[in-house]
Protein backbone atom coordinates (compact mmCIF):
# COMPACT_ATOMS: atom_id res chain seq x y z
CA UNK A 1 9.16 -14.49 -18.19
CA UNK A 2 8.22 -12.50 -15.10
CA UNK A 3 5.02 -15.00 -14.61
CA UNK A 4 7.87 -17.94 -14.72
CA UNK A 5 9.78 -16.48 -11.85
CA UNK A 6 6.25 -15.69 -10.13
CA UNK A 7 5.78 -19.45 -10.39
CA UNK A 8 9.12 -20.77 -9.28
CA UNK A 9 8.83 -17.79 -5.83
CA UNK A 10 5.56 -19.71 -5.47
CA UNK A 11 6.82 -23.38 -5.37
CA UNK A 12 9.88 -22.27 -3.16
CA UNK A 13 7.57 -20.87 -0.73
CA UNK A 14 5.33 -24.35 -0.64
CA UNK A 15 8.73 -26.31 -0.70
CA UNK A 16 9.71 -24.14 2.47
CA UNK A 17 6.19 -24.97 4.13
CA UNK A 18 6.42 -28.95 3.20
CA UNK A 19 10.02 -29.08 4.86
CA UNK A 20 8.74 -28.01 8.10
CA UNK A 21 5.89 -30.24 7.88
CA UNK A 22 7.80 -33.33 6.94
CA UNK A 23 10.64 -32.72 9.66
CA UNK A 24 10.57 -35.70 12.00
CA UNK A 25 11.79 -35.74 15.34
CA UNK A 26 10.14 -32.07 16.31
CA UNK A 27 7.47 -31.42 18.46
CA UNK A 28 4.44 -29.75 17.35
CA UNK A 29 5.35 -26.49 18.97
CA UNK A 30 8.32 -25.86 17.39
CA UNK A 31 7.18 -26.85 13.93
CA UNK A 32 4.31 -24.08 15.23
CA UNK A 33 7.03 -21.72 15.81
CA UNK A 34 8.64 -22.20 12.37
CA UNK A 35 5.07 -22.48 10.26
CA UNK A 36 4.19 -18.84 12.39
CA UNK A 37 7.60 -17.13 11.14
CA UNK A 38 7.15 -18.16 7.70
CA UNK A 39 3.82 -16.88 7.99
CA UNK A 40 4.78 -13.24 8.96
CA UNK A 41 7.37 -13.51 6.33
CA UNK A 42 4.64 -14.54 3.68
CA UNK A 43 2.57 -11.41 5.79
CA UNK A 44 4.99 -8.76 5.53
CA UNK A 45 5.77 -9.58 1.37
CA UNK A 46 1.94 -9.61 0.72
CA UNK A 47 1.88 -6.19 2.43
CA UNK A 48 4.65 -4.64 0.33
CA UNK A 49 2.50 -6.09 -2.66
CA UNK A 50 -0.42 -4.70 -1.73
CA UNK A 51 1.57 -0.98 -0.97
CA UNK A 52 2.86 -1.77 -4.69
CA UNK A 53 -0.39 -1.99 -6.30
CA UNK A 54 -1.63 1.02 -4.60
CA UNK A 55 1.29 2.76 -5.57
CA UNK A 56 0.86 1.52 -9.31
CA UNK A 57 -2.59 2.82 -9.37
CA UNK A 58 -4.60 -0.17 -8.41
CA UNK A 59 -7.90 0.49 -5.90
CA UNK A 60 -9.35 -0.71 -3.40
CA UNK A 61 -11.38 -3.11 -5.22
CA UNK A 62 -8.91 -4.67 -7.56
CA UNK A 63 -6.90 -5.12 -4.59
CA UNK A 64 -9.89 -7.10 -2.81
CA UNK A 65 -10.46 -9.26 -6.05
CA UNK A 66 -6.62 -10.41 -6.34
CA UNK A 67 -6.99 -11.43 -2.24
CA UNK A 68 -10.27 -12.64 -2.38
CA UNK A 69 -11.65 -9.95 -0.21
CA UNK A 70 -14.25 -7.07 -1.01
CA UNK A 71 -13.20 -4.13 -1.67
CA UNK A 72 -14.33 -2.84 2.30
CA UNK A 73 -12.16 -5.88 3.58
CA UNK A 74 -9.50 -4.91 1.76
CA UNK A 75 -9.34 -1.80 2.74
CA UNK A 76 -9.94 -3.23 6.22
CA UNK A 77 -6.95 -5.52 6.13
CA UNK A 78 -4.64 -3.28 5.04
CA UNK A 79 -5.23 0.68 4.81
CA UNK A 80 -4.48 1.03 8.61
CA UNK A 81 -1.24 -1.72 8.44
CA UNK A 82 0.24 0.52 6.10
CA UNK A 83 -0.70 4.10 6.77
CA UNK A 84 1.05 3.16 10.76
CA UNK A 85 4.08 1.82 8.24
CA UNK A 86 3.65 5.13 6.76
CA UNK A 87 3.18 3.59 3.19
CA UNK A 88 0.10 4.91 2.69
C-alpha cells in the first residue's frame, strides 16, 4: 500500500510540473520562476529522504545507487547540505 501512495505523490508532482508547462498566456520567465520553486520544493523533500535513509541505517553507497550517483557523489551532494542543517 505504501508503494501505491509512493506512486500517486509521484504523478501529483508530474501533474504539478505539466500545469506550469501547459499555462498559456505566461512568459517564459515566470513559468521559470514557478518550474525553479517547485524544484527547491522537490530539493528540500529529496534531502529529508536522503537524512531518512541515513538515519534508517542506509550508507553512502545505497544512497548513491537509489540517486544514480556513486557512492563519493553522494556523499558529495549531500553530507555537507545536511551536516550545515545539522541533520547529520
Amino acid at each position: 500500500m505504501p508503494e501505491r501512495a509512493l506512486a500517486k505523490a509521484g504523478n501529483a508532482a508530474w501533474s504539478a510540473i505539466d500545469a506550469v508547462r501547459l499555462v498559456e498566456g505566461v512568459s517564459a520567465l515566470q513559468r521559470l520562476r514557478e518550474l525553479t520553486t517547485l524544484a527547491d520544493q522537490l530539493e528540500a523533500v529529496r534531502s529529508q529522504a536522503v537524512q531518512d535513509a541515513l538515519d534508517a541505517g542506509e550508507t553512502w553507497a545505497s544512497i548513491g545507487d537509489a540517486t544514480g550517483l556513486s557512492k563519493p557523489g553522494a556523499h558529495r551532494r549531500w553530507a555537507a547540505q545536511l551536516r550545515a542543517r545539522r541533520l547529520l
